[in-house]
Protein backbone atom coordinates (compact mmCIF):
# COMPACT_ATOMS: atom_id res chain seq x y z
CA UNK A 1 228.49 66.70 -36.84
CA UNK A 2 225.87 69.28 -37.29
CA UNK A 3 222.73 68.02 -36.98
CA UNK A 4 218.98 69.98 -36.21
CA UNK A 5 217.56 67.02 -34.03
CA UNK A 6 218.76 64.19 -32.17
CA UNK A 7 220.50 61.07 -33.41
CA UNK A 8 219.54 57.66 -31.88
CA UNK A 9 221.63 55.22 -30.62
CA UNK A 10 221.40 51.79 -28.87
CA UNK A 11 223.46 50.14 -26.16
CA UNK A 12 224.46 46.94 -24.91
CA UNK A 13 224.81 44.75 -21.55
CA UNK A 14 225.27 41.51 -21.78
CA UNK A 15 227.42 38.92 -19.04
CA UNK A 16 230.12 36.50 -20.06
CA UNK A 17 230.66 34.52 -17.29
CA UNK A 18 229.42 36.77 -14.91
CA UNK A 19 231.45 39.79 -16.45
CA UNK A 20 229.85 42.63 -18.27
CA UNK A 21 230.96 42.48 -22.03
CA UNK A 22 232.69 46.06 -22.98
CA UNK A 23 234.67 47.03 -25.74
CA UNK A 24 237.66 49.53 -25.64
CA UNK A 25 236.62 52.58 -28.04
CA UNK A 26 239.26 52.20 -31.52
CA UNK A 27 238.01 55.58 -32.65
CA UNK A 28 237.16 59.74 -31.38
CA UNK A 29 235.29 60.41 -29.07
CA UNK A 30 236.87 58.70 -26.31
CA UNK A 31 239.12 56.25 -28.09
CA UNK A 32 240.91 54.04 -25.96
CA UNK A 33 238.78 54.14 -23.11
CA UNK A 34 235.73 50.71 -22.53
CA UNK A 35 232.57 51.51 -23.36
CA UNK A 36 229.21 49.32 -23.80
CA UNK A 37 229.17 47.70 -27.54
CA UNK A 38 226.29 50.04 -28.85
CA UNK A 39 226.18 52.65 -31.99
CA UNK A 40 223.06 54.48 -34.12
CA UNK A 41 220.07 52.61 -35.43
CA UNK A 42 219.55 52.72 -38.83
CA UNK A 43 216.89 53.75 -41.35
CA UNK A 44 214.66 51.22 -41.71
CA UNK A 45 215.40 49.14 -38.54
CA UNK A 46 214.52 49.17 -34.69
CA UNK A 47 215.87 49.74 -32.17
CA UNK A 48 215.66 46.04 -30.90
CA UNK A 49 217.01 45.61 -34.43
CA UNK A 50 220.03 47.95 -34.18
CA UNK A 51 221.28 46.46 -30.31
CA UNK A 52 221.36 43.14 -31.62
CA UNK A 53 222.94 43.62 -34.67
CA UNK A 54 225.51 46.59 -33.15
CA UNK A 55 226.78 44.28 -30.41
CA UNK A 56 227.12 41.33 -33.00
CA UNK A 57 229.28 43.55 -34.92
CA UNK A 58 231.36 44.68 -32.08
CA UNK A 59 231.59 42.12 -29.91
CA UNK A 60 230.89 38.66 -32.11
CA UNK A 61 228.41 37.52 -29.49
CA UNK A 62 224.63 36.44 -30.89
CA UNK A 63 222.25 37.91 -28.45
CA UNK A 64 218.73 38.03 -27.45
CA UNK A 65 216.88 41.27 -25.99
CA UNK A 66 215.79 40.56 -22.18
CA UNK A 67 214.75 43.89 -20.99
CA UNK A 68 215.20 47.81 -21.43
CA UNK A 69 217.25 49.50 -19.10
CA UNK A 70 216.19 52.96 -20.05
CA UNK A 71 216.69 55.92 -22.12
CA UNK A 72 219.28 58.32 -22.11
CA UNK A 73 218.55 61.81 -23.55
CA UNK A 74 221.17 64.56 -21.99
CA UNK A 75 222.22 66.67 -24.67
CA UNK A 76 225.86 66.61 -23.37
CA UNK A 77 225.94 62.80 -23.03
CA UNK A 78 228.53 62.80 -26.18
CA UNK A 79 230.55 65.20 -27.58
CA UNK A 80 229.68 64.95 -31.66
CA UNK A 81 226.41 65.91 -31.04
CA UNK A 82 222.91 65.32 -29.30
CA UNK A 83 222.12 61.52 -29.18
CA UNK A 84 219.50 59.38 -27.65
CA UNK A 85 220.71 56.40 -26.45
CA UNK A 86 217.90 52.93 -26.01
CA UNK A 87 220.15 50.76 -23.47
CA UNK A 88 218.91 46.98 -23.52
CA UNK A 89 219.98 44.30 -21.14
CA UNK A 90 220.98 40.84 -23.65
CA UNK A 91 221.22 37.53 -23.33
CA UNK A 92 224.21 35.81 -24.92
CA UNK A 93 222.79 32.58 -26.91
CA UNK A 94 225.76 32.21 -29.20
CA UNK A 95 229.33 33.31 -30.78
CA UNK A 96 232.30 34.13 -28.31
CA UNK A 97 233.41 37.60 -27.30
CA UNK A 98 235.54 38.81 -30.52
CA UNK A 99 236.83 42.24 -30.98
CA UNK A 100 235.42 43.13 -34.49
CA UNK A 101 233.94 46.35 -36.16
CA UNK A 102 235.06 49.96 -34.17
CA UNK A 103 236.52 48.15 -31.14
CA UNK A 104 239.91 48.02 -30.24
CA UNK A 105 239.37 44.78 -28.07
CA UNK A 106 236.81 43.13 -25.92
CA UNK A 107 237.05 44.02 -21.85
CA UNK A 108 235.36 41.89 -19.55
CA UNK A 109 234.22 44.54 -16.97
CA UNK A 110 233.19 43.96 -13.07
CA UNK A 111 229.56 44.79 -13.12
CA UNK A 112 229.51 45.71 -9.52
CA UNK A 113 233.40 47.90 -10.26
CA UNK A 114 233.44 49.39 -13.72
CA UNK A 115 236.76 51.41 -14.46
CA UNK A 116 235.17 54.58 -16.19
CA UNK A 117 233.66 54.67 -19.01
CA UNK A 118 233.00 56.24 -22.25
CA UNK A 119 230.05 58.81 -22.33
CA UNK A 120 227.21 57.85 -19.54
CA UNK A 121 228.33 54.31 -19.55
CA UNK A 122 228.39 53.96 -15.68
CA UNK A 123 225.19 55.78 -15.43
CA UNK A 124 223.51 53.12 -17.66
CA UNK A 125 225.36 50.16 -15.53
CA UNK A 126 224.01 51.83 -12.03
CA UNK A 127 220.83 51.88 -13.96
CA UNK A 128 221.13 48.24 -14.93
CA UNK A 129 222.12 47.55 -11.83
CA UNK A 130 218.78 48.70 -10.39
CA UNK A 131 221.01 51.78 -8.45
C-alpha cells in the first residue's frame, strides 16, 4: 500500500464484564492473532465518528466515547504502511459482543494480562491502563 502520507486509524477499549473486548484479526497483517476492534476513518467522518462506528462493525457492541487514550504515530507500528492510530476508551450502552465485519471472533482479554497483540496493541492497553 503505497501511500505519500500517513493513513489514520482509530481504536477501541471497551469492558464487558470487566474484560477488555478484542477481536482475533480474520485478515493480513497479523491474522489470527487479538487485536483492539479499530480500522481507518473515513472521508467525511471523525474520528469520534469512525471508533464508534468501527467497533460497532466489529464487535456488535453500541458504544459511547469516554476519553482518549492517546495517539500513536511510529511509522513501523504496522506493516502496510505508515498509520496514525486515535485510541479511545468506550462505554458499552448497548448490543452484545458479536464477531461481525474483519474479525474472526470476539476475545474477552484480561486488561491487567493481555496475550500479545496485533501491532502496538499492548502499548495502547499500558497506556489505558495509566502505565
Amino acid at each position: 500500500m503505497e501511500r505519500s502520507h500517513p493513513a489514520v486509524t482509530v481504536d477501541g477499549l471497551v469492558l464487558v464484564d470487566g474484560r477488555l473486548v478484542a477481536i482475533r484479526r480474520g485478515n493480513e497483517p497479523f491474522r489470527g492473532m487479538p487485536a483492539l476492534p479499530g480500522g481507518f476513518v473515513e472521508l467525511g467522518e471523525t474520528t469520534l465518528e469512525a471508533v464508534v462506528r468501527e467497533v460497532r462493525e466489529e464487535t456488535g457492541l453500541e458504544t459511547k466515547v469516554l476519553r482518549l487514550v492517546g495517539v500513536f504515530s511510529d511509522p513501523g507500528r504496522d506493516p502496510r504502511g505508515h498509520t496514525v492510530t486515535i485510541a479511545y476508551a468506550l462505554e458499552a450502552i448497548g448490543g452484545r459482543p458479536k464477531a461481525g465485519s474483519d474479525a474472526a471472533a470476539i476475545v474477552l482479554v484480561n486488561p491487567d494480562d493481555p496475550p500479545r497483540m496485533a501491532f502496538d496493541h499492548n502499548e495502547i492497553v499500558r497506556k489505558w491502563r495509566g502505565l
